[in-house]
Protein backbone atom coordinates (compact mmCIF):
# COMPACT_ATOMS: atom_id res chain seq x y z
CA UNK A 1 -100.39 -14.16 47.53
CA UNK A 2 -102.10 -14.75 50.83
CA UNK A 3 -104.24 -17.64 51.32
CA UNK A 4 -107.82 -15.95 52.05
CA UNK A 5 -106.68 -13.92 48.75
CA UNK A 6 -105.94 -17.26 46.43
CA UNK A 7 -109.62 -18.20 47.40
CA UNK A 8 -111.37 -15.29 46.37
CA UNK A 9 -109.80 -15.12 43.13
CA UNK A 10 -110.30 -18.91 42.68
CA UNK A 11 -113.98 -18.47 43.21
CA UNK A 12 -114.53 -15.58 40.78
CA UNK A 13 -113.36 -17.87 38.42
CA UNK A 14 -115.06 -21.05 38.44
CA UNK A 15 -117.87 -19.95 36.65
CA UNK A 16 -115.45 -19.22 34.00
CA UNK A 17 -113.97 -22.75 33.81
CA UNK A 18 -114.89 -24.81 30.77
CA UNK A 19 -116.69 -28.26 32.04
CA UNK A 20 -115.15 -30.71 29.58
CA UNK A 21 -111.69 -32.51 30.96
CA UNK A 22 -109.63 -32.60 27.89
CA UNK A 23 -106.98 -34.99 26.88
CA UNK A 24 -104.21 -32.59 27.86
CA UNK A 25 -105.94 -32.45 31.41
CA UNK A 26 -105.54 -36.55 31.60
CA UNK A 27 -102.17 -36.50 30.74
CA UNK A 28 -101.60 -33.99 33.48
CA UNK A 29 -102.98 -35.99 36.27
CA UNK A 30 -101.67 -39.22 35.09
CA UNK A 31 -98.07 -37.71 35.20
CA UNK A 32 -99.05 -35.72 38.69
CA UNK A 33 -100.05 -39.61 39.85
CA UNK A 34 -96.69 -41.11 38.85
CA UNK A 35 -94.62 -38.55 40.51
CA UNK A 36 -96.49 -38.82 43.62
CA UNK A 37 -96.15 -42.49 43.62
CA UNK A 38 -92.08 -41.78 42.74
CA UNK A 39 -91.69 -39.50 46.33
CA UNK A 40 -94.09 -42.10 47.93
CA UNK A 41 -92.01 -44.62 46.62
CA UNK A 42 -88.48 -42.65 47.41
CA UNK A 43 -89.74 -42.13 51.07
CA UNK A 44 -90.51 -45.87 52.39
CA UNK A 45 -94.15 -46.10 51.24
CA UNK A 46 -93.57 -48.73 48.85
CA UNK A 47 -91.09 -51.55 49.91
CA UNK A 48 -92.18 -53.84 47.41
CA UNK A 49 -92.77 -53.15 43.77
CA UNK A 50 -97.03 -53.96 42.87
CA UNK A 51 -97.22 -52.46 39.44
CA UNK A 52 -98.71 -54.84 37.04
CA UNK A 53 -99.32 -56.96 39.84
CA UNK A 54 -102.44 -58.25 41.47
CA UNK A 55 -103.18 -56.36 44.20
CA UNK A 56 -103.94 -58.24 47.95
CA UNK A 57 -106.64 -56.84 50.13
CA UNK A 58 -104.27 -56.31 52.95
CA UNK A 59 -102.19 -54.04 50.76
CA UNK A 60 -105.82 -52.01 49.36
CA UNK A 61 -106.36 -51.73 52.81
CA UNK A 62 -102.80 -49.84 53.75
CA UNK A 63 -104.33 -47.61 50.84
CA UNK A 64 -107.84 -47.14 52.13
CA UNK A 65 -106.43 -46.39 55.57
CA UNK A 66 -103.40 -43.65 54.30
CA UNK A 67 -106.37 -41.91 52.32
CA UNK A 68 -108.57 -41.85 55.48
CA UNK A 69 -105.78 -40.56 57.22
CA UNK A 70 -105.38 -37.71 55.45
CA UNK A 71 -109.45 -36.73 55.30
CA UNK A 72 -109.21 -37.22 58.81
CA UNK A 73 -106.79 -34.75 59.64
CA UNK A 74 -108.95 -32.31 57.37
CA UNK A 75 -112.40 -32.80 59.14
CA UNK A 76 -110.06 -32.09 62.44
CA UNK A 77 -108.85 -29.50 61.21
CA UNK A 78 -112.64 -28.51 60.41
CA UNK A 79 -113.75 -29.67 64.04
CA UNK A 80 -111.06 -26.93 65.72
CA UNK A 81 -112.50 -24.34 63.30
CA UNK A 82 -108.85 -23.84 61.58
CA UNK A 83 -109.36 -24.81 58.09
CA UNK A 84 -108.22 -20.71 57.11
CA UNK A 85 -105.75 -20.75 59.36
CA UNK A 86 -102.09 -21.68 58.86
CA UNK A 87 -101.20 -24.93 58.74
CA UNK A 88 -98.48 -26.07 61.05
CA UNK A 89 -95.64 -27.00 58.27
CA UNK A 90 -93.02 -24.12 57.34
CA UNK A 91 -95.11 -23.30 54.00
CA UNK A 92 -97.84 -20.89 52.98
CA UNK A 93 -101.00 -23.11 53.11
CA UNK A 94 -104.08 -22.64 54.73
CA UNK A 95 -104.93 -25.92 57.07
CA UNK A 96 -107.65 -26.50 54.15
CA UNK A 97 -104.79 -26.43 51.40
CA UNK A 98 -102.62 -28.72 53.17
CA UNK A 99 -105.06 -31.44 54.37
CA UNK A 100 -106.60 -31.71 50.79
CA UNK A 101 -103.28 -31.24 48.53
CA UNK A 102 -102.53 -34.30 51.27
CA UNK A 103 -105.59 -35.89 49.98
CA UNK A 104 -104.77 -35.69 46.22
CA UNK A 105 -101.73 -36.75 46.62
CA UNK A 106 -102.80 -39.68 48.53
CA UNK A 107 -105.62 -40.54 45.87
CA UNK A 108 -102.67 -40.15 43.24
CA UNK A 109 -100.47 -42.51 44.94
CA UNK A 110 -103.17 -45.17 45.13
CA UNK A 111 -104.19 -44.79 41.73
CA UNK A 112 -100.64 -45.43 40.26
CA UNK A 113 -100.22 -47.93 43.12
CA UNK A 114 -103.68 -49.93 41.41
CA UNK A 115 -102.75 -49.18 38.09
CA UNK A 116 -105.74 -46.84 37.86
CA UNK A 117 -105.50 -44.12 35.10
CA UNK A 118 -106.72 -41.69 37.21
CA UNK A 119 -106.81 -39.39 34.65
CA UNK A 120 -109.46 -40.82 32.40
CA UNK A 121 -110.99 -42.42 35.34
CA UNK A 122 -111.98 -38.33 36.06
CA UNK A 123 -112.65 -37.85 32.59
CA UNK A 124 -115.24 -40.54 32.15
CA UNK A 125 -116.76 -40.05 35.53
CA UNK A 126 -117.03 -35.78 34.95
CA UNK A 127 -118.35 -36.56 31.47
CA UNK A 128 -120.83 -39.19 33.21
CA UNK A 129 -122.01 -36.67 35.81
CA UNK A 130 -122.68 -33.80 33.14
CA UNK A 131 -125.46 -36.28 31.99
CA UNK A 132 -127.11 -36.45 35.11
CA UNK A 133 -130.13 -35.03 36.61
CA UNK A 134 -129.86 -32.05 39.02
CA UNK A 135 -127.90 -33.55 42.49
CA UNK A 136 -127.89 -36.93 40.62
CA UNK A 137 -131.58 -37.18 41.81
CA UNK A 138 -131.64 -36.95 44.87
CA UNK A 139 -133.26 -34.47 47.14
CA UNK A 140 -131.91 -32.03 49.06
């Protein structure tokens, strides 16, 4: 399926999409996280092992900066006006797809890497934001 096609069917459907994250859903990012910590891990981004450990601010910083990275290369990609277009890697992605599936991935990484359970992390948060007022107060 093309890329401009994946989006329009993805956007027909979000008003379909039930608003609770279940326990299933948790479980599914938490495992997502680990394995994206494992090819992290498996390609040199991790000499050292830092689960369970405390975690020094020059290391959160390597974090913070990979994570930037990556929404960096998306607002680029924004700037040039090529977020449809296809990205430069030998795969069918849209310059949006990659640069934000390289965002995720990141944020999974970094979770596992703080020994953050992403998953319920999401959970609570979503659950939290269902509660609030319209654009969490603010105006628009």
């Amino acid at each position: 399926m093309s890329p401009k096609k994946r989006n329009a069917t993805k956007s027909s459907q979000s008003s379909k999409v039930s608003r609770e994250v279940t326990d299933s859903e948790v479980v599914v990012v938490n495992g997502l996280a680990r394995k994206m910590y494992a090819i992290a891990k498996d390609h040199g981004f991790h000499q050292e092992t830092l689960l369970g450990r405390p975690i020094s601010i020059e290391r959160i910083g390597v974090y913070v900066a990979n994570l930037h990275g990556e929404v960096s290369e998306l607002w680029e990609a924004a700037r040039k006006g090529r977020l449809n277009a296809s990205c430069d890697k030998p795969i069918s992605l849209t310059c949006a797809e990659e640069e934000l599936a390289d965002i995720a991935i990141r944020l999974m990484d970094t979770a596992v890497g703080l020994c953050v359970n992403l998953g319920l992390a999401i959970k609570v948060k979503a659950d939290y934001n269902q509660s609030r007022e319209h654009m969490h107060g603010k105006k628009a």
